[in-house]
Protein backbone atom coordinates (compact mmCIF):
# COMPACT_ATOMS: atom_id res chain seq x y z
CA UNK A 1 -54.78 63.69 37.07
CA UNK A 2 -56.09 66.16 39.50
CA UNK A 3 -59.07 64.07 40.21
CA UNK A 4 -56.96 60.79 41.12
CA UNK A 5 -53.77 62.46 42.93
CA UNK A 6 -55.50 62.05 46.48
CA UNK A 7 -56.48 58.49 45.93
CA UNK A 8 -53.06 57.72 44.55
CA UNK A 9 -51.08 59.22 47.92
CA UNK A 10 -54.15 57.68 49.78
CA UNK A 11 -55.62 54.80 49.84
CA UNK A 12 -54.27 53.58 46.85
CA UNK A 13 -50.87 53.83 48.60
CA UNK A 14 -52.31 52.65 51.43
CA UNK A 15 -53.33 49.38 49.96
CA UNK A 16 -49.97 49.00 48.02
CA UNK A 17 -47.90 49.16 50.76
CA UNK A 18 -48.92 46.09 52.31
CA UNK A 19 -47.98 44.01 49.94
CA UNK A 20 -44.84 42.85 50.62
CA UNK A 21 -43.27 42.50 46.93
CA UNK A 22 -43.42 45.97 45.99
CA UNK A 23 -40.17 47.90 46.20
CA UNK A 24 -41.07 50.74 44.56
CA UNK A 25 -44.31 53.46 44.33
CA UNK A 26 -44.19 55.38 41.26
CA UNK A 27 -46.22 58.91 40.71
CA UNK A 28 -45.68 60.70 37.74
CA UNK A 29 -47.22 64.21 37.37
CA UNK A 30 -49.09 64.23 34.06
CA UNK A 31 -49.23 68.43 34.44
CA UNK A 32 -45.20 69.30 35.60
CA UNK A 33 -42.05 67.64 34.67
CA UNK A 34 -41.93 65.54 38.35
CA UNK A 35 -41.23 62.22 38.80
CA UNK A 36 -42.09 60.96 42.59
CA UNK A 37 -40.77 57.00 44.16
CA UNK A 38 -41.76 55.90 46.61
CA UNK A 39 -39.20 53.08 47.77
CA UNK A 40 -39.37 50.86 51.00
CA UNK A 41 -36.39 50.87 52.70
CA UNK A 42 -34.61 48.19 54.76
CA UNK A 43 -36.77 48.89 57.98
CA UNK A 44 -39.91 49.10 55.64
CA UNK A 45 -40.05 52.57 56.04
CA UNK A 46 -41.09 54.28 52.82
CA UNK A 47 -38.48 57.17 51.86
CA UNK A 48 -39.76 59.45 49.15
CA UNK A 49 -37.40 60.89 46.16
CA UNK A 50 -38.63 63.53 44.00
CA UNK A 51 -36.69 63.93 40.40
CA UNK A 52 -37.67 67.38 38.81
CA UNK A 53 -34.46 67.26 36.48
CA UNK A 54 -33.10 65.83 33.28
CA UNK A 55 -33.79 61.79 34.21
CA UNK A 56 -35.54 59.52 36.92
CA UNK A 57 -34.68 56.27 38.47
CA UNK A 58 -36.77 53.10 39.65
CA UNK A 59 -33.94 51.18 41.26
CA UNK A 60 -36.30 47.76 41.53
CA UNK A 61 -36.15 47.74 37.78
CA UNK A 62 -32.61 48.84 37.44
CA UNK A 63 -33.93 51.65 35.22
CA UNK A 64 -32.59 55.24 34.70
CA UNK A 65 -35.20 57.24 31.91
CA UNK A 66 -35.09 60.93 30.46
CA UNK A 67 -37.76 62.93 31.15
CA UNK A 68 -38.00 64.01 27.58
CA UNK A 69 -39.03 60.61 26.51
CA UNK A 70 -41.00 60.30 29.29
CA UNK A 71 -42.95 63.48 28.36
CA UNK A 72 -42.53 62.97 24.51
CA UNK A 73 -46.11 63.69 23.24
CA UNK A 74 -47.41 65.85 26.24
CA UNK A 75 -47.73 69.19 26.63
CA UNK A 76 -46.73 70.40 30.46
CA UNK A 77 -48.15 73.59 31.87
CA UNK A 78 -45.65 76.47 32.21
């Protein structure tokens, strides 16, 4: 939601990321068909990949999901 987004890049991220378990930093918009991960790679450098298309992947849960069940019972702005 528009009044969590900046805590969610921010500090919330900014707490997450030191913990040194989590893979993987999932936003999903909840106004636009955009899924954003977050995902540490091997130097712990986070590397962001946005999905705007048909599906999404979380690769620490092996997972590959449509956006239309994703989005199955909300209405996105057009």
């Amino acid at each position: 939601s528009d009044s969590t987004e900046a805590f969610d890049r921010g500090d919330k991220f900014n707490d997450y990321q030191t913990l040194e378990s989590l893979e993987e930093y999932v936003l999903v918009n909840s106004k636009h068909q955009r899924v954003e991960t977050f995902r540490r790679g091997e130097q712990g450098l986070w590397i962001l990949q946005t999905y705007q298309q048909e599906s999404f992947s979380l690769q620490s849960i092996n997972l590959t999901a449509s956006f239309r069940d994703l989005y199955e019972d909300i209405t996105l702005e057009t």
